[in-house]
C-alpha atoms as a PDB file:
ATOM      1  CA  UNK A   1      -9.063  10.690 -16.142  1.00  0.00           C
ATOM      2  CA  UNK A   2     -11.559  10.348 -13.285  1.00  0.00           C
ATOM      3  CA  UNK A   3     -13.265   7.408 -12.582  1.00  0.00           C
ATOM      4  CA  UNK A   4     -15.638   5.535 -14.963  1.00  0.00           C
ATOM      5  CA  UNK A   5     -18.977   4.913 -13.835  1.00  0.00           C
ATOM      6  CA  UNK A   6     -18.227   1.047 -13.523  1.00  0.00           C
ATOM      7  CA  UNK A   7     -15.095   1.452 -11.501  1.00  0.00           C
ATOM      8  CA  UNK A   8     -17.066   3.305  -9.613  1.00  0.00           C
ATOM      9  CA  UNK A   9     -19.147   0.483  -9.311  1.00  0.00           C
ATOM     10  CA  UNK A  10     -16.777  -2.432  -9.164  1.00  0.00           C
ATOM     11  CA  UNK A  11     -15.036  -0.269  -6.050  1.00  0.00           C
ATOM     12  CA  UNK A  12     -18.390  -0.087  -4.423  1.00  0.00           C
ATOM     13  CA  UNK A  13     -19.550  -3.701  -5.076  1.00  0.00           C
ATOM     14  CA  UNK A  14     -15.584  -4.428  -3.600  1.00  0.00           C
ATOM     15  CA  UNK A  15     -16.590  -2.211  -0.624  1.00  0.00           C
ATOM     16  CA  UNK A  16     -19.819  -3.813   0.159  1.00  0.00           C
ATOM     17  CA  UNK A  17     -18.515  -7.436  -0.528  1.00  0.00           C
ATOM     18  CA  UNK A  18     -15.398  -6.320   2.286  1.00  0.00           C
ATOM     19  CA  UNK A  19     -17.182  -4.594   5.209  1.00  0.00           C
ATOM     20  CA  UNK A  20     -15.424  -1.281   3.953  1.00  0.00           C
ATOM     21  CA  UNK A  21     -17.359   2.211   3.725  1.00  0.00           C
ATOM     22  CA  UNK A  22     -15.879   4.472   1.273  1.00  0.00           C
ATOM     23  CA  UNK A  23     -16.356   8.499   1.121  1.00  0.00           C
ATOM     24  CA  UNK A  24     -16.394  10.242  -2.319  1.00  0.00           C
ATOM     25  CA  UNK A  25     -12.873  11.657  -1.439  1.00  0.00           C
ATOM     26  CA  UNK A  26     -11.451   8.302  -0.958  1.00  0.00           C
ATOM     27  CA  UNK A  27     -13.092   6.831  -4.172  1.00  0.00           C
ATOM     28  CA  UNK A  28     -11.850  10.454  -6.411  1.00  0.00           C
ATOM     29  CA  UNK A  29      -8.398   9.692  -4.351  1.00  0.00           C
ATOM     30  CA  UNK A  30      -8.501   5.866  -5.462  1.00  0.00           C
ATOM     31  CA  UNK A  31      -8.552   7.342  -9.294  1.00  0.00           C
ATOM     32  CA  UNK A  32      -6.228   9.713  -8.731  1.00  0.00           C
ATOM     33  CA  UNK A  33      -3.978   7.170  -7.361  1.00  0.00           C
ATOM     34  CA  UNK A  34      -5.011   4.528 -10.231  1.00  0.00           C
ATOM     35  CA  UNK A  35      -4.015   7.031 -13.400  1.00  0.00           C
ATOM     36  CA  UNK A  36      -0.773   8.232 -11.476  1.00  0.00           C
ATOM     37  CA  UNK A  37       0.016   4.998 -11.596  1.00  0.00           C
ATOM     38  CA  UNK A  38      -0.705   4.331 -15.317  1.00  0.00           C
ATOM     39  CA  UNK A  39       1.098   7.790 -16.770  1.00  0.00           C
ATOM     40  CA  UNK A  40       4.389   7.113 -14.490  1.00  0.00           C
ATOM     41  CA  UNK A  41       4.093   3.804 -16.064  1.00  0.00           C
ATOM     42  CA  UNK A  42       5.314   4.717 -18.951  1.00  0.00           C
ATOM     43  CA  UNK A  43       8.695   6.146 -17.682  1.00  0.00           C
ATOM     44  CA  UNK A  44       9.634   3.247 -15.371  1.00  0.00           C
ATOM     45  CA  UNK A  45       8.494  -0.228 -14.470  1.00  0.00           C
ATOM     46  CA  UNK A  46       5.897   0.338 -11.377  1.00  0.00           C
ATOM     47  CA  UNK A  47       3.387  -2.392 -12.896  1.00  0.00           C
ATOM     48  CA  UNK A  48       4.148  -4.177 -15.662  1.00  0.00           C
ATOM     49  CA  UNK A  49       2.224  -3.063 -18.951  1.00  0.00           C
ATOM     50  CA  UNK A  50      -0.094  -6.210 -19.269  1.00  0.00           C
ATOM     51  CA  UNK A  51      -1.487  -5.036 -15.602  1.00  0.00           C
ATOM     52  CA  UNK A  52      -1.868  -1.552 -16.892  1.00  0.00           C
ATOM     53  CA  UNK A  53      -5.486  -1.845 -17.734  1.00  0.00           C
ATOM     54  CA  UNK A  54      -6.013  -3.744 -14.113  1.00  0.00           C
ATOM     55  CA  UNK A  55      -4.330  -1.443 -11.768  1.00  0.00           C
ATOM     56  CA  UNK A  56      -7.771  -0.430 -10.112  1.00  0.00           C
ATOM     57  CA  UNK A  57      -8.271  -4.313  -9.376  1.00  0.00           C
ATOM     58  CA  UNK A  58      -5.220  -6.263  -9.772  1.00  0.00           C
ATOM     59  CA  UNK A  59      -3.415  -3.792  -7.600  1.00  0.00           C
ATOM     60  CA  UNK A  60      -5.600  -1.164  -5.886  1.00  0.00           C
ATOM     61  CA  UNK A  61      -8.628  -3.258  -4.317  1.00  0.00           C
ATOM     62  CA  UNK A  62      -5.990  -5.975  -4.049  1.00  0.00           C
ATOM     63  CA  UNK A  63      -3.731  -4.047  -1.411  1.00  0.00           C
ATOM     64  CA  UNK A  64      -7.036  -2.697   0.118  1.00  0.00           C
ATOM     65  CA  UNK A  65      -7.629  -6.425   1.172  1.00  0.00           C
ATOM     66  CA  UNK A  66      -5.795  -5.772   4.518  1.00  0.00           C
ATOM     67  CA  UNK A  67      -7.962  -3.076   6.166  1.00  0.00           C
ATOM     68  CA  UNK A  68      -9.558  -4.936   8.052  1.00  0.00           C
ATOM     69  CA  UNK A  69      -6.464  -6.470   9.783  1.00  0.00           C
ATOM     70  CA  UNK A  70      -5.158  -3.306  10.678  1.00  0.00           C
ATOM     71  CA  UNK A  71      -5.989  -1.457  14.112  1.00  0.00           C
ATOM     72  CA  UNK A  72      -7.158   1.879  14.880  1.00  0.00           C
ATOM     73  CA  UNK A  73      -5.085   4.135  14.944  1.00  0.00           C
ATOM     74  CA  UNK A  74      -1.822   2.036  13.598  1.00  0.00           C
ATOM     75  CA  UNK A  75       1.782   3.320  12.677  1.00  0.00           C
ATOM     76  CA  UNK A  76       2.779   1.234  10.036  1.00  0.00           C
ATOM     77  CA  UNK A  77       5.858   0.719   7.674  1.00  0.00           C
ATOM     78  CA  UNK A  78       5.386  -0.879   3.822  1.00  0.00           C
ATOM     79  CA  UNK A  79       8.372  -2.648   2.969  1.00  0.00           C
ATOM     80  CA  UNK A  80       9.418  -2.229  -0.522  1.00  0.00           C
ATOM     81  CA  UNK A  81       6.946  -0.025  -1.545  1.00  0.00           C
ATOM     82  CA  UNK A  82       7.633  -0.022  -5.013  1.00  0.00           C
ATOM     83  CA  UNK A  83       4.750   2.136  -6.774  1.00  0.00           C
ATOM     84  CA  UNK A  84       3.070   2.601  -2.914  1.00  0.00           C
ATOM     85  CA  UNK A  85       1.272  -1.128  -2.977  1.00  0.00           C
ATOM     86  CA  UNK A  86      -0.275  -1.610  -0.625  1.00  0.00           C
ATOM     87  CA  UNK A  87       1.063   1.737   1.326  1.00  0.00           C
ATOM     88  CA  UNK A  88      -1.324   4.284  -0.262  1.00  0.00           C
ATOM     89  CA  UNK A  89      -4.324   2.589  -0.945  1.00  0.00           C
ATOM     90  CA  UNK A  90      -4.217   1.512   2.636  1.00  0.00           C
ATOM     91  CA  UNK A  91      -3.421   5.191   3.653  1.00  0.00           C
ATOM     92  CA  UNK A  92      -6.289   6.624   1.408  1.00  0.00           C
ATOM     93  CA  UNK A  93      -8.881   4.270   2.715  1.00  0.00           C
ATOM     94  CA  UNK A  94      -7.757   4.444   6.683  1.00  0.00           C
ATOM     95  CA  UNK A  95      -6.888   7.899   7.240  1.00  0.00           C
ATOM     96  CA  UNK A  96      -6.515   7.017  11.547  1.00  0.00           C
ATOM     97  CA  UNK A  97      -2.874   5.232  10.619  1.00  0.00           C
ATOM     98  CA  UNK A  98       0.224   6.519   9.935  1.00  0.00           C
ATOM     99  CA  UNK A  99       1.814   4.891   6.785  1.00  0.00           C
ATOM    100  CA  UNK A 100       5.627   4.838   5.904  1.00  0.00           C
ATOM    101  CA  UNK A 101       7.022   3.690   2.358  1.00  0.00           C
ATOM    102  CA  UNK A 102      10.041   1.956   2.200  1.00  0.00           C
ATOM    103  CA  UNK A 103      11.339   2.067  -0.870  1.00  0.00           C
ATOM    104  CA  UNK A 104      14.854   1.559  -2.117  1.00  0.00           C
ATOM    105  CA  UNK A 105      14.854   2.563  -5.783  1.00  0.00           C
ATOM    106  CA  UNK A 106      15.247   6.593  -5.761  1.00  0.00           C
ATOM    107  CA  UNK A 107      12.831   6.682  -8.899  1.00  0.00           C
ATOM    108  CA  UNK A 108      10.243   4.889  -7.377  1.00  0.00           C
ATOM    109  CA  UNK A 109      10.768   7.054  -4.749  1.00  0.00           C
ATOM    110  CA  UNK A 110      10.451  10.350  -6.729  1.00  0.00           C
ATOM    111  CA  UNK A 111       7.021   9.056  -7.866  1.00  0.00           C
ATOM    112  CA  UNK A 112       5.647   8.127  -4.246  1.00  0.00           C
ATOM    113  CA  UNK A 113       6.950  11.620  -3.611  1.00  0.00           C
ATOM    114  CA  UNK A 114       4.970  13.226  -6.284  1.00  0.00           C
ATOM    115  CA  UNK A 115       2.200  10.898  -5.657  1.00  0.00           C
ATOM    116  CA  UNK A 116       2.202  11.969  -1.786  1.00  0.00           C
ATOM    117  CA  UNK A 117       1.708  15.615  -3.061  1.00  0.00           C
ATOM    118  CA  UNK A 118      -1.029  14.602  -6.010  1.00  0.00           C
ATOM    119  CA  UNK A 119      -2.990  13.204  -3.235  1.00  0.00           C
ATOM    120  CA  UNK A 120      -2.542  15.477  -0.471  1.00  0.00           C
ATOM    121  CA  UNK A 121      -2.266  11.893   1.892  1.00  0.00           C
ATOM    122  CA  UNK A 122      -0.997  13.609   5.574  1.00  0.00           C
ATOM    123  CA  UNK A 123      -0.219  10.287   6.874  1.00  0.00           C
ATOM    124  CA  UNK A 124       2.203   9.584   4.599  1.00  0.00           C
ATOM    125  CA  UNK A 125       5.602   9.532   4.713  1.00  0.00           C
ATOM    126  CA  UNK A 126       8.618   7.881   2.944  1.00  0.00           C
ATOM    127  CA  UNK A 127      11.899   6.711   3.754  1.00  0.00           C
ATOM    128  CA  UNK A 128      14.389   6.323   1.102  1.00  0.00           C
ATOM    129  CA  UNK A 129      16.338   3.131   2.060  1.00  0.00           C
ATOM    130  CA  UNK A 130      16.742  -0.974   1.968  1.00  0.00           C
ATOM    131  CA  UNK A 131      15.220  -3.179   4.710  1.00  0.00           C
ATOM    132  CA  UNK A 132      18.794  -4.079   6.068  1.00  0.00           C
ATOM    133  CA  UNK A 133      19.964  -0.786   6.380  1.00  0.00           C
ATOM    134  CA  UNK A 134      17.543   1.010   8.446  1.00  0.00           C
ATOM    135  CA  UNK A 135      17.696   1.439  12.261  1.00  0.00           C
ATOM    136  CA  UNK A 136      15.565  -1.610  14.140  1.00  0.00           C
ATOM    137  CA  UNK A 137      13.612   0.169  16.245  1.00  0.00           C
ATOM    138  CA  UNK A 138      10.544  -1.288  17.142  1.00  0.00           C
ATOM    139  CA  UNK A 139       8.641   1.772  15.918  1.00  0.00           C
ATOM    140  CA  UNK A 140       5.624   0.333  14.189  1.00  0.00           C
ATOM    141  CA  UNK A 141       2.228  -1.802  15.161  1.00  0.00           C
ATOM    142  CA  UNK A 142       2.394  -3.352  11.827  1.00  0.00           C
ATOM    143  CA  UNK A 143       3.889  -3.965   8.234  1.00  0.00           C
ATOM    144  CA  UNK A 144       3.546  -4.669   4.821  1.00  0.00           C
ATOM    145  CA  UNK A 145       4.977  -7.074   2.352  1.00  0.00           C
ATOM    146  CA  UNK A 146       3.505  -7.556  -1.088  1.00  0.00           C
ATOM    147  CA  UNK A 147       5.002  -8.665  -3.881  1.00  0.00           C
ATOM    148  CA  UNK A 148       8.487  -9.389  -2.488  1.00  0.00           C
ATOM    149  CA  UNK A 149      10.620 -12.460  -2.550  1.00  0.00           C
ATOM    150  CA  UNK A 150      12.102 -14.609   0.129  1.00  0.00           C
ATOM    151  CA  UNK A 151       9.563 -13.847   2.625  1.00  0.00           C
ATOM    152  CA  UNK A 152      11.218 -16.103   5.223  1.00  0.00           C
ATOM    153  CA  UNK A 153      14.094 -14.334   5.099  1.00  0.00           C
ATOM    154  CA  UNK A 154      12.002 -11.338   5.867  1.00  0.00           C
ATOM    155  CA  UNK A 155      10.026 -11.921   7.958  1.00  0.00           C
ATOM    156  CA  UNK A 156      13.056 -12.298  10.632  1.00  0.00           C
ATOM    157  CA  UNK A 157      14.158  -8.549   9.450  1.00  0.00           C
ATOM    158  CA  UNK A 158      10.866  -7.230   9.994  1.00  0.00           C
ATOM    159  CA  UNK A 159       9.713  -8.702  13.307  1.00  0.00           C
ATOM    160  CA  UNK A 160      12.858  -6.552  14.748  1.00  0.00           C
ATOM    161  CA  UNK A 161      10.836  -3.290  13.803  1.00  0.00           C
ATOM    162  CA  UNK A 162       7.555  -4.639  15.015  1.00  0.00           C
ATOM    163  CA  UNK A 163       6.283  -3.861  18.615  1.00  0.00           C
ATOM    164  CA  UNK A 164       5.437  -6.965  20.691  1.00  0.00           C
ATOM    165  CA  UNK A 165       2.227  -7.723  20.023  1.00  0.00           C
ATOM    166  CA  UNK A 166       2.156  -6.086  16.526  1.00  0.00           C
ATOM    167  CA  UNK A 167       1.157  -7.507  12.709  1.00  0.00           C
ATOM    168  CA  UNK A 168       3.067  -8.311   9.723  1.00  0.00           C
ATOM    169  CA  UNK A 169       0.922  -8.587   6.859  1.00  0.00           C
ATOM    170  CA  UNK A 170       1.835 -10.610   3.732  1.00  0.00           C
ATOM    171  CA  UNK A 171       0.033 -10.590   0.811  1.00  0.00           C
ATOM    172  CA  UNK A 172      -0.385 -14.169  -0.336  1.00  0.00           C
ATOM    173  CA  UNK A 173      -1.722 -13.876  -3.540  1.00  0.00           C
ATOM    174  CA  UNK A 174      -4.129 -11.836  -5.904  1.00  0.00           C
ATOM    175  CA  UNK A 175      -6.976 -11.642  -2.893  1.00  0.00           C
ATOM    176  CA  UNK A 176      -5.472 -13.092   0.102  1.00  0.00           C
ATOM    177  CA  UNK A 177      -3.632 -11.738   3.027  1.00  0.00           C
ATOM    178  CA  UNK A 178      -2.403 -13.605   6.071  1.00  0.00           C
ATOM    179  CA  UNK A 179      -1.350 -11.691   9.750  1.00  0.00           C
ATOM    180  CA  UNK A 180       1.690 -13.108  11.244  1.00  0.00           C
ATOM    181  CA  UNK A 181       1.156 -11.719  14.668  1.00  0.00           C
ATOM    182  CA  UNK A 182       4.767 -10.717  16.387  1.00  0.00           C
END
């Protein structure tokens, strides 16, 4: 279902309020995003079903509140991407970084798969894995962690895939995102 006129609205009001310019393909992509989402929903456990109804905000324009720490031009990795927060909105709305999704769960990963297609997002890609087991290569300027647990722990993990002078991003709570810089 494509966007109402007021989530049209509340994105632009979030856009203006952020700094952020949006294009109409970014906003139809946001949507597109938003009701994949809320129809995979109902097979598995991407948001839980009293955030259904708030995925645009709650979860969308939430993990959109990090654009503005990311650099031009970026390759970065989302660690346990889950349903693709904050991976894809980030991806949708900066189309000059490269985005990886690191998900663990193979039907979570079937969706970002299908959602990667969907949304025709080029700077996309996914690797099928847990945080422990992949190679530490200090391949990326940045990453992403939303919505995980023992962030200590992992923020150890991650700095070994982060080169020097890169970002980790953690998403604090609803709104707020800190830059640990590496």
């Amino acid at each position: 279902m494509p966007l109402s006129f007021l989530e049209k609205k509340t994105i632009e009001i979030w856009a203006i309020e952020h700094g952020i310019a949006f294009g109409a393909e970014q906003v139809k992509k946001l949507g597109q995003y938003r009701d994949l989402i809320v129809s995979w929903s109902g097979r598995m456990n991407l948001v839980s079903r009293a955030d259904i109804p708030h995925v645009l905000t709650h979860h969308i324009l939430d993990s959109l509140g990090a654009t503005s720490l990311i650099p031009s031009g970026s390759h970065a990795i989302d660690i346990g991407s889950g349903a693709g927060l904050p991976g894809i909105p980030l991806a949708i709305a900066r189309a000059d970084i490269s985005m990886t999704l690191l998900e663990s769960v193979h039907k979570k990963v079937v969706f970002l798969k299908e959602a990667l297609r969907e949304l025709s997002l080029a700077n996309v890609t996914i690797i099928e894995g847990r945080l422990e087991t992949i190679r530490r290569t200090k391949a990326y300027d940045l990453a992403t962690i939303r919505a995980l647990p023992r962030l200590d722990i992992l923020i150890v993990i991650v700095q070994e895939l982060i080169r020097p002078g890169g970002i980790i991003i953690y998403y604090e709570k609803r709104g707020i995102c800190r830059g640990i810089h590496v």
